[in-house]
C-alpha atoms as a PDB file:
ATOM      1  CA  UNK A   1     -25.472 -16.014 -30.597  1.00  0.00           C
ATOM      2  CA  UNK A   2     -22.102 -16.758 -29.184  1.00  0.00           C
ATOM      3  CA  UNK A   3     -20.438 -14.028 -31.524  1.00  0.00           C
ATOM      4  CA  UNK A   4     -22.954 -11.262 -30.703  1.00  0.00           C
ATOM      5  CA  UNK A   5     -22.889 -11.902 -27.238  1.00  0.00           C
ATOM      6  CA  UNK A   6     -18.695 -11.901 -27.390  1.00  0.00           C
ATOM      7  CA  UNK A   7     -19.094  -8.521 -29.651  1.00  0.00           C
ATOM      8  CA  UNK A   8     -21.133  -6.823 -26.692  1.00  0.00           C
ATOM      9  CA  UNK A   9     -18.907  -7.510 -24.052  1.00  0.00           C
ATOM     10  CA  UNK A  10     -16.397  -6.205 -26.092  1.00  0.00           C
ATOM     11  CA  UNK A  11     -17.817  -2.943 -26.789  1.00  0.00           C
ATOM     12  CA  UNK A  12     -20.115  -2.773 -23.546  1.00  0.00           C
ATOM     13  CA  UNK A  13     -16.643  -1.320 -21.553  1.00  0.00           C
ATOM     14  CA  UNK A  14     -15.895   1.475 -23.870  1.00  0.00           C
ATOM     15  CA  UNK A  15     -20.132   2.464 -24.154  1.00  0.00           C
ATOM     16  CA  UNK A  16     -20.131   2.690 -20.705  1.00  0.00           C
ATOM     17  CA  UNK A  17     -16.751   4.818 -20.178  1.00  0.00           C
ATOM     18  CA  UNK A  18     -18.247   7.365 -22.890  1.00  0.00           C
ATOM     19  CA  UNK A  19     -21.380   7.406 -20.980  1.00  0.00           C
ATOM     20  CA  UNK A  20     -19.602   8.449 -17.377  1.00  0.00           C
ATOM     21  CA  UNK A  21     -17.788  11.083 -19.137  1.00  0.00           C
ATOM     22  CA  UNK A  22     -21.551  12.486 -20.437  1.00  0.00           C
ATOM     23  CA  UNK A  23     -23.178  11.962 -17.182  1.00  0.00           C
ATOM     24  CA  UNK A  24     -20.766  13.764 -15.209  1.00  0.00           C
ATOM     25  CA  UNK A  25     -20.512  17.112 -17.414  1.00  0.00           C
ATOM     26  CA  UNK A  26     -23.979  18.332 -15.758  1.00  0.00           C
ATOM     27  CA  UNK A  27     -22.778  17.275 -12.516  1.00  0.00           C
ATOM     28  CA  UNK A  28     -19.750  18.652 -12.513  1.00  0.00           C
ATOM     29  CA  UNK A  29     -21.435  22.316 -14.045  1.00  0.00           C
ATOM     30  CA  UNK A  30     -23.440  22.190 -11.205  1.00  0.00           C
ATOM     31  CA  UNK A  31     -21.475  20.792  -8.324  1.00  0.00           C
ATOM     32  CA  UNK A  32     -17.781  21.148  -9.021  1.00  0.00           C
ATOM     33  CA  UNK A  33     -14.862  19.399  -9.985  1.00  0.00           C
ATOM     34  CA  UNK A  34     -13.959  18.202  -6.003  1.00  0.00           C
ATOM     35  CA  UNK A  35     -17.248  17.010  -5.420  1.00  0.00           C
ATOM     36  CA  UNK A  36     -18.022  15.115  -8.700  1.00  0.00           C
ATOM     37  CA  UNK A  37     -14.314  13.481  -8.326  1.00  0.00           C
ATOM     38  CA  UNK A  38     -15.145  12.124  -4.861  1.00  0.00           C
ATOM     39  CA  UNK A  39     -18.005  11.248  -5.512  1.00  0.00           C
ATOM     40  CA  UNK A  40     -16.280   9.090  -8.435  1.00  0.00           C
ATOM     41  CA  UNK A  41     -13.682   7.822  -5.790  1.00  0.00           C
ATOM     42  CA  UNK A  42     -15.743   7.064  -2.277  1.00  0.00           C
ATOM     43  CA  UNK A  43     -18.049   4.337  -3.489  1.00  0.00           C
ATOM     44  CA  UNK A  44     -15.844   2.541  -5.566  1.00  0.00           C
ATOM     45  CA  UNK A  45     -13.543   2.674  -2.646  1.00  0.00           C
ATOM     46  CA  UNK A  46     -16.068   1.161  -0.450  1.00  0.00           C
ATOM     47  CA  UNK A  47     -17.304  -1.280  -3.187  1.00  0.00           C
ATOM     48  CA  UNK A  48     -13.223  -2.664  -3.375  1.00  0.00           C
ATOM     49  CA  UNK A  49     -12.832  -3.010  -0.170  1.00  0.00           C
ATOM     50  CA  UNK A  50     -16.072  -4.664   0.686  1.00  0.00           C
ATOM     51  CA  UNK A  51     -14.739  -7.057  -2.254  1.00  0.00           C
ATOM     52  CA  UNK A  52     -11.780  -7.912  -0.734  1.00  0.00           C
ATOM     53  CA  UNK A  53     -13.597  -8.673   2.494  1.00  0.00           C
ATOM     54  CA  UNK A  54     -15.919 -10.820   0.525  1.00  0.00           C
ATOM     55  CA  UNK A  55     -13.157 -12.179  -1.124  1.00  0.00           C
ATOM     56  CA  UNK A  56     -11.276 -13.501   2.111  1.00  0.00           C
ATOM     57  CA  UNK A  57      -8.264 -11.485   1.208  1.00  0.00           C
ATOM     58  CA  UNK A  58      -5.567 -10.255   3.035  1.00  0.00           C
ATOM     59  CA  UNK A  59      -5.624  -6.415   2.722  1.00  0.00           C
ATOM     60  CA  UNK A  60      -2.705  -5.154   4.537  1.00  0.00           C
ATOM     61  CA  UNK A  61      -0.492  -3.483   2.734  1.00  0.00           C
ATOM     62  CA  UNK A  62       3.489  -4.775   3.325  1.00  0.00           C
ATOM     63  CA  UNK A  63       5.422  -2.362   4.874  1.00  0.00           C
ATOM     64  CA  UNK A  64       8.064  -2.358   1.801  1.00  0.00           C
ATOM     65  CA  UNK A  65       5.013  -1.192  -0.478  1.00  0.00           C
ATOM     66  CA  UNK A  66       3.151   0.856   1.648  1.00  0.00           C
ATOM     67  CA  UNK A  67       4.577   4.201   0.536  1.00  0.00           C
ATOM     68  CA  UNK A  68       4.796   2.898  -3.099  1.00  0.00           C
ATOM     69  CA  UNK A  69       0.875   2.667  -2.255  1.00  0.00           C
ATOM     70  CA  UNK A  70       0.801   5.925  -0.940  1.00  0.00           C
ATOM     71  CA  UNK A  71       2.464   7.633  -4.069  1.00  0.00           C
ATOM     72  CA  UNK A  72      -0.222   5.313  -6.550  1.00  0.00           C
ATOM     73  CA  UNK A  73      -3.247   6.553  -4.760  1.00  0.00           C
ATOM     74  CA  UNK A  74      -2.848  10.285  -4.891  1.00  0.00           C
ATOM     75  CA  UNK A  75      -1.283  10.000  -8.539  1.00  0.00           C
ATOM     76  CA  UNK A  76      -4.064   7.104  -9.849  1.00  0.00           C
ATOM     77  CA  UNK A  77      -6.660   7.769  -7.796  1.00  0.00           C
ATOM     78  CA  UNK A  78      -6.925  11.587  -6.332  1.00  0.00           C
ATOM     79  CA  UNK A  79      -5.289  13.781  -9.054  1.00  0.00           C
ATOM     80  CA  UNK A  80      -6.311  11.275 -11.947  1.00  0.00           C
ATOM     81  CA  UNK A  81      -9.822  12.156 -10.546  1.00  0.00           C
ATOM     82  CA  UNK A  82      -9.357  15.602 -10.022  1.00  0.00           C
ATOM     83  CA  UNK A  83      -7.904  16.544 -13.048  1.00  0.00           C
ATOM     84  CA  UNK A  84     -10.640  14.792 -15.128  1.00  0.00           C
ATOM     85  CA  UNK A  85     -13.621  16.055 -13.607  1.00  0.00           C
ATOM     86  CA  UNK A  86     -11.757  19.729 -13.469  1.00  0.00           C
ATOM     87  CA  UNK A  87     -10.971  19.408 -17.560  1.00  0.00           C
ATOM     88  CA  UNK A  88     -14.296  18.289 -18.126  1.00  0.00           C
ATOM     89  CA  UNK A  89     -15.886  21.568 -16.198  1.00  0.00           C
ATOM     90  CA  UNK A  90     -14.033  23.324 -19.401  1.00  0.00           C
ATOM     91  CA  UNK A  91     -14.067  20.652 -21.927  1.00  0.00           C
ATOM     92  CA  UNK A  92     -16.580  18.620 -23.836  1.00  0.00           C
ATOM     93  CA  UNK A  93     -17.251  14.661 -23.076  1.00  0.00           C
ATOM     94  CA  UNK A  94     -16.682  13.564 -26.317  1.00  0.00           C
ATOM     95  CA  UNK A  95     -13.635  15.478 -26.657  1.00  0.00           C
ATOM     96  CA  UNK A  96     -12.217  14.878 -23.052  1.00  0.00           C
ATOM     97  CA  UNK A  97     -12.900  11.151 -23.557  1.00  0.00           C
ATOM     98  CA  UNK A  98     -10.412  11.336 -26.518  1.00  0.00           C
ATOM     99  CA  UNK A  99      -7.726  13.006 -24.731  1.00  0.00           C
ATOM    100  CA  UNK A 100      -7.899  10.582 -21.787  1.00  0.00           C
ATOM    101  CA  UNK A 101      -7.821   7.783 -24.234  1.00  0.00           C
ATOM    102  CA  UNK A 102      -4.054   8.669 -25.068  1.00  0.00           C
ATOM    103  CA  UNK A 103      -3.638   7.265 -21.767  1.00  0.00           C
ATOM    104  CA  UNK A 104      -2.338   3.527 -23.404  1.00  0.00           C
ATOM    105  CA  UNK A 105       0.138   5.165 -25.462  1.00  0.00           C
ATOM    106  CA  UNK A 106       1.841   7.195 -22.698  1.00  0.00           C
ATOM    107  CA  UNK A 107       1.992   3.793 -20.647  1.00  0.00           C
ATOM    108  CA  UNK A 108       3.095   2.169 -23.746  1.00  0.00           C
ATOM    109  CA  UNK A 109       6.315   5.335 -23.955  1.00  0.00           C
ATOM    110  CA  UNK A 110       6.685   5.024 -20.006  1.00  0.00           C
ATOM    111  CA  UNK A 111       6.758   1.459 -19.766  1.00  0.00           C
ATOM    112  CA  UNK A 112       9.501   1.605 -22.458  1.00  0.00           C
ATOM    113  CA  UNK A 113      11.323   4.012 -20.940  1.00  0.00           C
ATOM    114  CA  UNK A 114      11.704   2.997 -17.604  1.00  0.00           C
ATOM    115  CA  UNK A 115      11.677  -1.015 -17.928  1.00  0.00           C
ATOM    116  CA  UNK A 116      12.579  -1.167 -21.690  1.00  0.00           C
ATOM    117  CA  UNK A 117       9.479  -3.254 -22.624  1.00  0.00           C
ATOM    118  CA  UNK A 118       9.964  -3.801 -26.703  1.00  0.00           C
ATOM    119  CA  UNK A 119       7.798  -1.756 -29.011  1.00  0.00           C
ATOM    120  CA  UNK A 120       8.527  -3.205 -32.335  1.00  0.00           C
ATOM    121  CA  UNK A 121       8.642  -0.983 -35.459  1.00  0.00           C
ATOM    122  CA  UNK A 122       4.764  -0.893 -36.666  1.00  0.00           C
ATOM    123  CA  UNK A 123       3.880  -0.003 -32.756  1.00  0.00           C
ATOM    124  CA  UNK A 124       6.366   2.977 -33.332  1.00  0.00           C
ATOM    125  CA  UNK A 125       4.183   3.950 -36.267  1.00  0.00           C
ATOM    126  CA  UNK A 126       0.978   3.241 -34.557  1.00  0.00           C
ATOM    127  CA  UNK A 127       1.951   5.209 -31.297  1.00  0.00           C
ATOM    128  CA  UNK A 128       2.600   8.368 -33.366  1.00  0.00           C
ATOM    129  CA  UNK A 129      -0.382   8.171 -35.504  1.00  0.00           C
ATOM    130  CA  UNK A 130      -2.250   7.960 -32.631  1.00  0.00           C
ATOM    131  CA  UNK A 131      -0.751  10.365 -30.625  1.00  0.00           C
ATOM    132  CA  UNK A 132      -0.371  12.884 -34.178  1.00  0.00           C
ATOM    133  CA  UNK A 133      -4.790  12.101 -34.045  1.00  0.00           C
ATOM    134  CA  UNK A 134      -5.282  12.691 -30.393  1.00  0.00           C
ATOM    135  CA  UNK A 135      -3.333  16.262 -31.041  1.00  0.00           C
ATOM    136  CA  UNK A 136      -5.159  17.352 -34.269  1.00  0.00           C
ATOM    137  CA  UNK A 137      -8.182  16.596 -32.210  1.00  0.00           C
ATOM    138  CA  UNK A 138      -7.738  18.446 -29.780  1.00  0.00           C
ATOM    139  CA  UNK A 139      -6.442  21.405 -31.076  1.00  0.00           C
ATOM    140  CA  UNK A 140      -8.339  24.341 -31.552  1.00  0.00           C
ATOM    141  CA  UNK A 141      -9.145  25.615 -35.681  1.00  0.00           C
ATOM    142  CA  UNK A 142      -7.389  28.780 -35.197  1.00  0.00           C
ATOM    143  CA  UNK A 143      -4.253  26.762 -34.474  1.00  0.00           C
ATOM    144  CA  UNK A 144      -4.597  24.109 -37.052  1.00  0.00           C
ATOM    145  CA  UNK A 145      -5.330  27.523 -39.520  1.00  0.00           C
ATOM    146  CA  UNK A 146      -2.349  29.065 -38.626  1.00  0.00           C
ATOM    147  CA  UNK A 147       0.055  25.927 -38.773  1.00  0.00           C
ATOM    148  CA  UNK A 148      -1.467  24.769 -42.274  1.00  0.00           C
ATOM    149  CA  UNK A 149      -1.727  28.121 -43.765  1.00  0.00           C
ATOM    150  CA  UNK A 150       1.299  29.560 -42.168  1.00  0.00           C
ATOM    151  CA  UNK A 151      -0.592  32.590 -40.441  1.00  0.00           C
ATOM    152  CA  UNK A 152      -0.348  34.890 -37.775  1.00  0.00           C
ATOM    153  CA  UNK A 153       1.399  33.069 -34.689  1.00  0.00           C
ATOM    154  CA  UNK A 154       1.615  35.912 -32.303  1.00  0.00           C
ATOM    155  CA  UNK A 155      -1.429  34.673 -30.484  1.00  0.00           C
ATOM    156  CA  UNK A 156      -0.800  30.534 -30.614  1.00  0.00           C
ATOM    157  CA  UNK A 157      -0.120  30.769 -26.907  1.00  0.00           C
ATOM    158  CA  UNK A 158      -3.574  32.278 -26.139  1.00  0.00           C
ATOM    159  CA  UNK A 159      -5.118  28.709 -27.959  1.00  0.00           C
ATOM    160  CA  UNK A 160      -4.375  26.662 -25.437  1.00  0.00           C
ATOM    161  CA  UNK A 161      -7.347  25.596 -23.319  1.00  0.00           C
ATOM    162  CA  UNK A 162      -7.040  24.983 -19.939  1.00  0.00           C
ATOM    163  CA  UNK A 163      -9.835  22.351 -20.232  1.00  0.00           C
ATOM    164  CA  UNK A 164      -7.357  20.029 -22.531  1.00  0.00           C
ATOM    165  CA  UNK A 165      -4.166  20.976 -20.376  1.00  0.00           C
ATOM    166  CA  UNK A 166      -6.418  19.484 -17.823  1.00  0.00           C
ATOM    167  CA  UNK A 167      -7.514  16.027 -19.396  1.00  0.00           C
ATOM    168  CA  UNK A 168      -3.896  15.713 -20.481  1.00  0.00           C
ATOM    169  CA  UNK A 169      -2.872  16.050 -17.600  1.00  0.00           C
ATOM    170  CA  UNK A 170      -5.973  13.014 -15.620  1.00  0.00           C
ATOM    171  CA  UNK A 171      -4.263  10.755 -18.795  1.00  0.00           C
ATOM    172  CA  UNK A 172      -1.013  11.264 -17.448  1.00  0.00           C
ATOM    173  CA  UNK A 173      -1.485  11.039 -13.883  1.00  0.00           C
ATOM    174  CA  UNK A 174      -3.647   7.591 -15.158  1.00  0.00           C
ATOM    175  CA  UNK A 175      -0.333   6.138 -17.160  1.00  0.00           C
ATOM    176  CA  UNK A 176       1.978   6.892 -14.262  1.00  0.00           C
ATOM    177  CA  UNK A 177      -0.341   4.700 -11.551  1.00  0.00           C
ATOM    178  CA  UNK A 178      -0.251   2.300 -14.207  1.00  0.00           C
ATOM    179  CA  UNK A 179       3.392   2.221 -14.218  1.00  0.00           C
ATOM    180  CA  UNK A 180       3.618   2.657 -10.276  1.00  0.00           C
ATOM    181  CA  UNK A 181       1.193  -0.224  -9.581  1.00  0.00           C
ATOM    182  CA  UNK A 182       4.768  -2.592 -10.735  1.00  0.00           C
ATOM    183  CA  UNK A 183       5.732  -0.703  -7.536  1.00  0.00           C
ATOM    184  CA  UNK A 184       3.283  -0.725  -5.063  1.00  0.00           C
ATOM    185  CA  UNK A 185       2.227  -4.019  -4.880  1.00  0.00           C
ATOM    186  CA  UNK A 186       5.703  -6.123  -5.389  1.00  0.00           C
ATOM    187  CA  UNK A 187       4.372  -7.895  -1.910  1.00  0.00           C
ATOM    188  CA  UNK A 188       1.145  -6.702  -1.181  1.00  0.00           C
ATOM    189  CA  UNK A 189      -2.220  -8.412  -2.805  1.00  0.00           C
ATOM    190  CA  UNK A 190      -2.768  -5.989  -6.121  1.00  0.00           C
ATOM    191  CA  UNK A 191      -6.621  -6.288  -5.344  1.00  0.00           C
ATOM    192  CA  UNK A 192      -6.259  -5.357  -1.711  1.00  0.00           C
END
């Protein structure tokens, strides 16, 4: 029983996630990409800071973080938001889920980059496999035709979908908050 019950709340996260991204695409058709992505962002603002109320926490922000705050919120929050619900106007769910999955392994390049956290030789191998995965995924046949069978690239410029430039684009506004949170809570409460 113990196992099961460990097993679902392991997998209960990432059913869920999948699930958002499948609810939304009507919404989104119907509605718009502003609308669906504050409608994402108001309650769970309101359910955080009714939590932190509960909670008895301090939520003021230190002055020393507030602008670090500032710069997290529009980049994790606003255009993480905006850019996901305006790829998946032009993308699939199961396809835009994939794409903002490569989120980890841009924080895992960022995080190396900027504070030189260690990424020992098989993560190397892993990062590009899954980055090499998340590409070949996304791309479009007529690309993957032309780079395997060496064909007409004249019009590889016209493959690109908007739709993907915009998921990339919600996983890499997700991977920089995630690397700016270091920054805008260094004296503030990270849940307030």
């Amino acid at each position: 029983m113990f196992v099961i019950r460990h097993w679902l709340l392991m997998v209960l996260p990432f059913a869920l996630w999948g699930t958002a991204m499948a609810a939304m695409t009507p919404l989104v058709e119907s509605a718009g990409p502003l609308v669906v992505a504050s409608m994402r962002l108001l309650p769970a603002g309101f359910v955080l800071l009714a939590a932190v109320v509960a909670l008895g926490r301090q939520w003021k922000i230190a002055s020393c973080d507030l602008w670090w705050f500032l710069i997290f919120t529009f980049v994790d929050a606003s255009l993480f938001q905006f850019c996901l619900a305006r790829g998946l106007a032009e993308t699939g769910a199961g396809l835009g889920s994939v794409i903002i999955d490569s989120q980890p392994l841009m924080v895992a390049l960022l995080a190396r980059s900027l504070f030189g956290d260690a990424i020992n030789p098989i993560g190397w191998v892993g990062l590009m496999i899954g980055l090499l995965g998340i590409i070949c995924l996304g791309a479009p046949p007529e690309l993957l035709s032309n780079w395997w069978l060496m064909g007409n690239t004249d019009s590889l410029t016209s493959l690109v979908r908007q739709g993907e430039v915009w998921m990339f684009g919600a996983a890499i506004a997700m991977a920089f908050g995630t690397v700016l949170i270091r920054f805008a809570c260094k004296e503030s409460d990270p849940i307030a």
